[in-house]
N, C-alpha and C. Protein backbone atom coordinates (compact mmCIF):
# COMPACT_ATOMS: atom_id res chain seq x y z
N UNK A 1 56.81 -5.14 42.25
CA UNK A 1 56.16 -3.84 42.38
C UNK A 1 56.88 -3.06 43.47
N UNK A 2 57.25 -1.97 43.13
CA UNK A 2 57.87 -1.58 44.20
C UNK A 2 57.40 0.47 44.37
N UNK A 3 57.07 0.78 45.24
CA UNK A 3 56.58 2.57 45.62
C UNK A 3 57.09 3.38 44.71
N UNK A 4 56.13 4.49 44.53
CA UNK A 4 56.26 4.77 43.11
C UNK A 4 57.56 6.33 43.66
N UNK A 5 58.12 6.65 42.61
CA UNK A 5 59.38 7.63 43.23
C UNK A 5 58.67 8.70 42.48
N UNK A 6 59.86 10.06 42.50
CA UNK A 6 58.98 11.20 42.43
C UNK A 6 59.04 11.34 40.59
N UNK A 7 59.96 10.52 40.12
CA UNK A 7 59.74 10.92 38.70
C UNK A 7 58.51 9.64 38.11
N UNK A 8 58.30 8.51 38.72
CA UNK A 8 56.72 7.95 38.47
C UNK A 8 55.84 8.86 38.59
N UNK A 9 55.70 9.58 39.70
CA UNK A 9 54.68 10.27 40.14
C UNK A 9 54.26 11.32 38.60
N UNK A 10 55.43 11.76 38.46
CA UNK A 10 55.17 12.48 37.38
C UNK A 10 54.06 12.34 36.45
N UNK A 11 53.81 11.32 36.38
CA UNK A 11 52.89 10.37 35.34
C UNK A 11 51.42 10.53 35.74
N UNK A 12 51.52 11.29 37.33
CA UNK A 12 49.77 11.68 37.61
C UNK A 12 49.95 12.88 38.16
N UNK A 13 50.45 13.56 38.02
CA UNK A 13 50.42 15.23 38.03
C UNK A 13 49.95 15.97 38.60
N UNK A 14 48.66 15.47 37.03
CA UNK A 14 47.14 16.28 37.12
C UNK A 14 46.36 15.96 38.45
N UNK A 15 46.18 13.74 38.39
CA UNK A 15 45.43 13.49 39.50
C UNK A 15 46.12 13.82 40.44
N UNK A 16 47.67 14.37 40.59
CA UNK A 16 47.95 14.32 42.29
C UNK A 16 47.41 15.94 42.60
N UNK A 17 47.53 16.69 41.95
CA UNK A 17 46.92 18.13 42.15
C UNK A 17 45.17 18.33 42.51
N UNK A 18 44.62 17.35 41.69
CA UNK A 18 43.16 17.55 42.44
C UNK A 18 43.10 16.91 43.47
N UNK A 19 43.86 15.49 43.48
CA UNK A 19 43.84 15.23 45.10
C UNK A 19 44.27 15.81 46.24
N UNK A 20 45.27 17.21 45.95
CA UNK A 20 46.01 18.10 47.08
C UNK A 20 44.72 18.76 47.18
N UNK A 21 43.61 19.02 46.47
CA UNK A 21 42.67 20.09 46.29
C UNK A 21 41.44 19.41 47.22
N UNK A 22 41.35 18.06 47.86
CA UNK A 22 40.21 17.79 48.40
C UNK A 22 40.39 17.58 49.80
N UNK A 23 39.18 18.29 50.38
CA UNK A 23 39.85 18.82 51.91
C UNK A 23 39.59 17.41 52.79
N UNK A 24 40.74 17.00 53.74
CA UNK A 24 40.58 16.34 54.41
C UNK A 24 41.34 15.37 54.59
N UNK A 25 42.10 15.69 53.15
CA UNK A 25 43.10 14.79 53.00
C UNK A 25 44.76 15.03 53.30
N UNK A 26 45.78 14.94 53.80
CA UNK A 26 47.19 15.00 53.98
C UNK A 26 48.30 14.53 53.34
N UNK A 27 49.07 14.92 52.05
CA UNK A 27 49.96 14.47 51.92
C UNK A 27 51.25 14.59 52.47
N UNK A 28 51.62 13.07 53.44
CA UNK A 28 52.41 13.46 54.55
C UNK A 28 54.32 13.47 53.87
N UNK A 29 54.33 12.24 52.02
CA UNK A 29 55.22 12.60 51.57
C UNK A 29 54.48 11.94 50.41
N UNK A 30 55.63 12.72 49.48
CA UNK A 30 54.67 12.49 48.29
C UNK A 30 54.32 11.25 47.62
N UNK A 31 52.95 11.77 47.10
CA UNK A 31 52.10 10.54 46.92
C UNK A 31 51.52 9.55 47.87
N UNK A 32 51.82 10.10 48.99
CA UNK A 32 51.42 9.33 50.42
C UNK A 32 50.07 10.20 50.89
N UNK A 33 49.11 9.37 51.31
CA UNK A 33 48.09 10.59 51.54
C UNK A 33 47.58 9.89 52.80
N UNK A 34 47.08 10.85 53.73
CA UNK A 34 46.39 10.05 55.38
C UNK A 34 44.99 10.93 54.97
N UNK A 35 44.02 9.80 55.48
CA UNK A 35 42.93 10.51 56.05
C UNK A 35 42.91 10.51 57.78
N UNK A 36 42.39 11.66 58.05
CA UNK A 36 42.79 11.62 59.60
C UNK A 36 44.00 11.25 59.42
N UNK A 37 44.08 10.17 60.55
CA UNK A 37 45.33 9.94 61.15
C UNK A 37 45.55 8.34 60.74
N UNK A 38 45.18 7.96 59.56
CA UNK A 38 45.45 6.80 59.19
C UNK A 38 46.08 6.72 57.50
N UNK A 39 46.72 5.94 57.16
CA UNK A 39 47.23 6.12 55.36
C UNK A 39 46.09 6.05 54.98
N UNK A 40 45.90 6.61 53.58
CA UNK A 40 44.66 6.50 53.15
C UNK A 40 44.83 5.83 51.44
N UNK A 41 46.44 6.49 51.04
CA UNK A 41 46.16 5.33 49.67
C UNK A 41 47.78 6.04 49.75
N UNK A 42 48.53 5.40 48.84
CA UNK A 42 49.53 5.87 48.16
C UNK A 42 49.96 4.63 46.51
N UNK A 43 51.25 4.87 46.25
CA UNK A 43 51.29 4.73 45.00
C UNK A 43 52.34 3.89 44.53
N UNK A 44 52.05 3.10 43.83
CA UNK A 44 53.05 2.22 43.42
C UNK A 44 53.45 2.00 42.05
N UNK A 45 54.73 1.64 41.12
CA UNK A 45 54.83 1.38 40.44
C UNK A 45 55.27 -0.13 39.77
N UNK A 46 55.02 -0.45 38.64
CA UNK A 46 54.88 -1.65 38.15
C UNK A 46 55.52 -1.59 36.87
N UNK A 47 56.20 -2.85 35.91
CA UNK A 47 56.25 -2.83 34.55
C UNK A 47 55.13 -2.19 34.10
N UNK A 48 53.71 -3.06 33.95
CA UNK A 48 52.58 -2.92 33.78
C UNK A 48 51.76 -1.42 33.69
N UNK A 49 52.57 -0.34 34.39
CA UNK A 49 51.99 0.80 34.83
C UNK A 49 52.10 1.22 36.47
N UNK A 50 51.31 2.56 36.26
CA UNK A 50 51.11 2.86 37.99
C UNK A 50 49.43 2.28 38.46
N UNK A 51 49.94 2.05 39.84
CA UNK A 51 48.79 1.68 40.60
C UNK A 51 48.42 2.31 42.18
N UNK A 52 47.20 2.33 42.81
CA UNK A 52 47.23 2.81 44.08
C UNK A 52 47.03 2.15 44.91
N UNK A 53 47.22 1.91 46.16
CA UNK A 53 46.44 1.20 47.04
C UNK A 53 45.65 2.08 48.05
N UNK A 54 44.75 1.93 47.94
CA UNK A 54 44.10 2.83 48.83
C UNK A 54 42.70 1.40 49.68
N UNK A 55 42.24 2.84 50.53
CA UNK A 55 41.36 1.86 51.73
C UNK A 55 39.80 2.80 51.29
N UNK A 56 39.38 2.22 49.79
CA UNK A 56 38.21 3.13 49.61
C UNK A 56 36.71 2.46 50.37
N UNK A 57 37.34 1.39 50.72
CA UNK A 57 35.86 0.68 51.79
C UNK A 57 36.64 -0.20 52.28
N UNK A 58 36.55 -0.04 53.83
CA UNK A 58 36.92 -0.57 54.78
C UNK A 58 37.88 -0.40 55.06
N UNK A 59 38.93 -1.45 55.78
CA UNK A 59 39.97 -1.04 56.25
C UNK A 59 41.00 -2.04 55.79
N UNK A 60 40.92 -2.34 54.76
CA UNK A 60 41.85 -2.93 53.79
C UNK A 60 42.57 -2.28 52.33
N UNK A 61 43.56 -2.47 52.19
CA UNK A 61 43.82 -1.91 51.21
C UNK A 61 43.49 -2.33 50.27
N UNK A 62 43.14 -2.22 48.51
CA UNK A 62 43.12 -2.72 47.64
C UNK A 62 43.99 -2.05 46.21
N UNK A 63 44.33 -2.53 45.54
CA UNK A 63 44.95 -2.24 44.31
C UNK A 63 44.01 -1.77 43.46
N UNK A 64 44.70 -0.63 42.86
CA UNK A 64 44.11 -0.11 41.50
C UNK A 64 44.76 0.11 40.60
N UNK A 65 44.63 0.28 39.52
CA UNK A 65 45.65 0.63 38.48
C UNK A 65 45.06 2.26 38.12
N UNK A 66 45.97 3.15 37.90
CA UNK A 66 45.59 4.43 37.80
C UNK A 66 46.75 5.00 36.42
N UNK A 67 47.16 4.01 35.45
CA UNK A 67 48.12 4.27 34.26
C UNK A 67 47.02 5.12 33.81
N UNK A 68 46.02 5.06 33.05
CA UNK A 68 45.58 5.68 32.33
C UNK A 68 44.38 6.87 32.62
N UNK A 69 44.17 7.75 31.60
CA UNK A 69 43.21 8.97 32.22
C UNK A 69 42.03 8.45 32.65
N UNK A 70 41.34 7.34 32.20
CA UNK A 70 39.82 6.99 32.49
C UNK A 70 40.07 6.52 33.70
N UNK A 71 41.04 5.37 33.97
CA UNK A 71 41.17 5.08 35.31
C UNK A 71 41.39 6.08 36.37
N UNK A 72 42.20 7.18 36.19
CA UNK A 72 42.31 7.94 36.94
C UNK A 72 41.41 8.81 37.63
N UNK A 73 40.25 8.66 36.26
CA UNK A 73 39.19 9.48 36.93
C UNK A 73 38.45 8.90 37.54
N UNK A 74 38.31 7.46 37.32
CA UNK A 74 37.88 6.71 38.18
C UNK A 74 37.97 6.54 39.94
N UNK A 75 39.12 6.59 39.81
CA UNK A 75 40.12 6.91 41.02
C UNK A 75 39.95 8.11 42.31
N UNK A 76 39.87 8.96 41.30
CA UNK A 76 39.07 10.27 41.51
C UNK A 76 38.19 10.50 42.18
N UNK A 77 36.56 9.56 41.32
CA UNK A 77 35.82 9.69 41.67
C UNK A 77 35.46 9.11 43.15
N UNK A 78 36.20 7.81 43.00
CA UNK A 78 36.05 7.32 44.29
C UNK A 78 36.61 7.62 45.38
N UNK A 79 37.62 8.62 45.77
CA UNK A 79 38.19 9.22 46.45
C UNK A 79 37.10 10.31 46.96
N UNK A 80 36.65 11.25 46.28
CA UNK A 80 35.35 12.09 45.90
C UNK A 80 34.62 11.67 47.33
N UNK A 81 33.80 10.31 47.01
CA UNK A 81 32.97 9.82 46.96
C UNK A 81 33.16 9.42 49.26
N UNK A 82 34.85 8.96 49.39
CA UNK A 82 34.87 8.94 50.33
C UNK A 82 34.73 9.55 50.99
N UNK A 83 35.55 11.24 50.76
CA UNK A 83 35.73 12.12 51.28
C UNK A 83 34.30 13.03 51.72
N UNK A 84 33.44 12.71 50.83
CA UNK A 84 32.13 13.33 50.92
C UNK A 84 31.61 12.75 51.93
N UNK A 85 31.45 11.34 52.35
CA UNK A 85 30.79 10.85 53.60
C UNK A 85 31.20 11.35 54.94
N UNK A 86 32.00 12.30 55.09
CA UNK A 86 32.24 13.13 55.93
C UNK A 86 31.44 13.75 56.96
């Protein structure tokens, strides 16, 4: 598995545009995102598809897979979901 480059990225577009759209968040390079002053998820690619790692509870990272639209919105939502506990 190795970080996803800018023509992977391609492959979430849509989700990287609503994620530029939710306040609080920083993309410091692309597909790299900080909350505050800590990483908050970025992106990797795989045979298998794309995936994220992000820190949606606690302070560990975990894997997601974000290949497809349902997952993505999934993804989404839980991002949403952090950002709202604000």
């Amino acid at each position: 598995m190795r970080h996803a480059t800018p023509d992977d990225l391609e492959q979430v577009e849509v989700l990287l545009q609503q994620l530029r759209a939710l306040p609080g968040l920083v993309e410091r390079t692309p597909g790299t995102f900080y909350r505050r002053s800590r990483a908050f998820f970025h992106f990797h690619h795989d045979p298998s598809g794309l995936y994220v790692d992000a820190r949606i509870s606690g302070d560990d990272f975990a894997r997601l897979r974000v290949t497809t639209a349902k997952e993505q919105a999934r993804f989404l939502a839980q991002v949403r979901q952090v950002v709202a506990r604000e």
